[in-house]
Protein backbone atom coordinates (compact mmCIF):
# COMPACT_ATOMS: atom_id res chain seq x y z
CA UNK A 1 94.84 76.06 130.41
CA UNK A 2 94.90 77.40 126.92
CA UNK A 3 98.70 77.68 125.80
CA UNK A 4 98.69 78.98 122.03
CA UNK A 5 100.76 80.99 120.44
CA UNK A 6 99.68 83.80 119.06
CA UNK A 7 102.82 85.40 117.32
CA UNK A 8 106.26 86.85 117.81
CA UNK A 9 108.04 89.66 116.05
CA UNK A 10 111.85 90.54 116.42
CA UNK A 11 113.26 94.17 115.65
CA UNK A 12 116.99 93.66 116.22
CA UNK A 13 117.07 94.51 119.72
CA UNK A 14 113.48 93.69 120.80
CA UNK A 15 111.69 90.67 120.39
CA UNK A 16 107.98 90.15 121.44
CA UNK A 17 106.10 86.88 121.83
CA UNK A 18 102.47 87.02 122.73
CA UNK A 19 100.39 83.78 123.62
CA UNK A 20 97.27 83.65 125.39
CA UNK A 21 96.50 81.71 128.59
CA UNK A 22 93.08 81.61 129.74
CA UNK A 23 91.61 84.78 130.03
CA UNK A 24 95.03 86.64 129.85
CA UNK A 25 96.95 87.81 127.05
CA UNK A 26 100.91 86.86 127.27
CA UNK A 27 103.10 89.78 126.08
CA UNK A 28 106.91 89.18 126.36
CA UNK A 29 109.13 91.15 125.18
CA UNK A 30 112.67 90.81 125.63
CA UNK A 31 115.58 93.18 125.11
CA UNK A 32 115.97 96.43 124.65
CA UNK A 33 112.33 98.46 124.69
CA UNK A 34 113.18 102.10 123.40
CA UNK A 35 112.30 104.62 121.14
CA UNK A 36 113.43 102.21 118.10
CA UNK A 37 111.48 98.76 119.52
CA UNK A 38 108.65 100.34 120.90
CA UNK A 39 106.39 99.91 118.20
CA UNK A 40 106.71 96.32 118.19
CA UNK A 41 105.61 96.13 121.78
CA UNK A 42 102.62 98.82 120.74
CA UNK A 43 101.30 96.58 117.85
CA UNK A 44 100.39 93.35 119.98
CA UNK A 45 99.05 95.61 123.03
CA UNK A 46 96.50 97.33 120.64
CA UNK A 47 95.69 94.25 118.61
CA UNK A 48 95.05 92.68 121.96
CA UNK A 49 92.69 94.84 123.29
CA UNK A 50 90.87 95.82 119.90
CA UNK A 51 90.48 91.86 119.99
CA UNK A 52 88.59 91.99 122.90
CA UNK A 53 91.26 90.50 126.01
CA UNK A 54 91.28 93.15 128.52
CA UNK A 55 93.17 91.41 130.81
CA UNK A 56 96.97 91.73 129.38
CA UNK A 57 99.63 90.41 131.97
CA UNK A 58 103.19 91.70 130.34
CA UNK A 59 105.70 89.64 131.10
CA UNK A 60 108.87 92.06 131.64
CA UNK A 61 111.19 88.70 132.57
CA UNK A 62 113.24 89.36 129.37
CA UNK A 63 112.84 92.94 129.31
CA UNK A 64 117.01 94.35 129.50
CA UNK A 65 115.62 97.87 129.17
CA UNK A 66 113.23 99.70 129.13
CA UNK A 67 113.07 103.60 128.04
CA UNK A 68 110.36 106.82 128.64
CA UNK A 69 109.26 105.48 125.29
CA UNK A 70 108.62 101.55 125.91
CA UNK A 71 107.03 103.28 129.82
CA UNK A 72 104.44 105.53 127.60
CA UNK A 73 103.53 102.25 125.31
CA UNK A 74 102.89 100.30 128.30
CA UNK A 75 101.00 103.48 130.21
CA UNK A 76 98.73 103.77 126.75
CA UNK A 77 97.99 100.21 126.87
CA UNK A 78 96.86 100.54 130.31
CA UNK A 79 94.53 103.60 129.60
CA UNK A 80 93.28 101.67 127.07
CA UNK A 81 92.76 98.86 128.84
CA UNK A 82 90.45 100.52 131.75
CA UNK A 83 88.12 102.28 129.42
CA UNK A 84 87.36 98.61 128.10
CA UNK A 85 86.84 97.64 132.09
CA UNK A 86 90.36 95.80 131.46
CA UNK A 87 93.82 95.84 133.11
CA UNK A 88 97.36 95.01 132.70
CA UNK A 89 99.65 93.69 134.68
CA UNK A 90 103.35 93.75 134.98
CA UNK A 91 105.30 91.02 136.36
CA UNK A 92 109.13 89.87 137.13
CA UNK A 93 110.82 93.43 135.96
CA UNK A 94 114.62 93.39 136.40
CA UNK A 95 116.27 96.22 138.86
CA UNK A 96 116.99 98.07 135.39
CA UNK A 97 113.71 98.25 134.25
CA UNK A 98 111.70 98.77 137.65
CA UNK A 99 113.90 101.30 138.62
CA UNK A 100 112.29 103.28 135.31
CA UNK A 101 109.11 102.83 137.06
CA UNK A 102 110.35 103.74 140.68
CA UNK A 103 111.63 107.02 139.26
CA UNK A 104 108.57 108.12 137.38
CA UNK A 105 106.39 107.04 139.64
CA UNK A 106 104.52 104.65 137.14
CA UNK A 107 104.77 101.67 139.84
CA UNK A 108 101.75 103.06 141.24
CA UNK A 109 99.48 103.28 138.44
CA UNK A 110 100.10 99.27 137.69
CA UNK A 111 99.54 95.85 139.20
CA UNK A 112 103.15 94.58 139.58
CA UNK A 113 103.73 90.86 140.26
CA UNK A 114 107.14 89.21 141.11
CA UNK A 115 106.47 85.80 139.06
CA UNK A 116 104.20 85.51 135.81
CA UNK A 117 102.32 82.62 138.21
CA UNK A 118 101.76 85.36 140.39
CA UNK A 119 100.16 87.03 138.61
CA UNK A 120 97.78 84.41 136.37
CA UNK A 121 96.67 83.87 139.76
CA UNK A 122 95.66 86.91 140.46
């Protein structure tokens, strides 16, 4: 498997690593994902897909929490994804942050794994 890293950026609360792994793209951020952080979770997402890797598996692991903002970053990723024939994936969210998802309803709309092996499997 290809392990590289690709970058990381840090914003206080949120910190993002991205690494690719095969055909997937790695996004892991950890912390707090909100209106303040959510830009540094937008940047790799976009750069990932305008680099070609539709297949993004974000790794939500770290993730402490996760606002309507961080949700709408990873729901434009996903629309972004699909018009490229792409797809992300979600795996390992904390009862915090998948609750966010459960309430909106935004569970439905992605491929949620419980382990990151899950879903590199997949």
């Amino acid at each position: 498997m290809d392990r590289g890293t690709v970058g990381s950026a840090n914003r206080g609360r949120l910190q993002v690593e991205v690494r690719t792994e095969g055909r997937n793209e790695i996004v892991t951020p950890a912390g707090e994902l909100d209106h303040h952080t959510a830009e540094l979770l937008r940047e790799p997402l976009e750069q990932a897909l305008d680099d070609g890797r539709t297949r993004l598996v974000v790794d939500c692991s770290l993730l402490e929490f996760c606002d309507s903002t961080g949700l709408n970053v990873l729901l434009g990723a996903r629309l972004k994804a699909e018009a490229a024939g792409g797809e992300v994936h979600l795996t390992g969210m904390q009862p915090v942050v998948a609750r966010v998802f459960e309430i909106t309803g935004a569970e439905a709309v992605f491929t949620v794994h419980d382990s990151l092996e899950s879903a590199l499997r997949d």
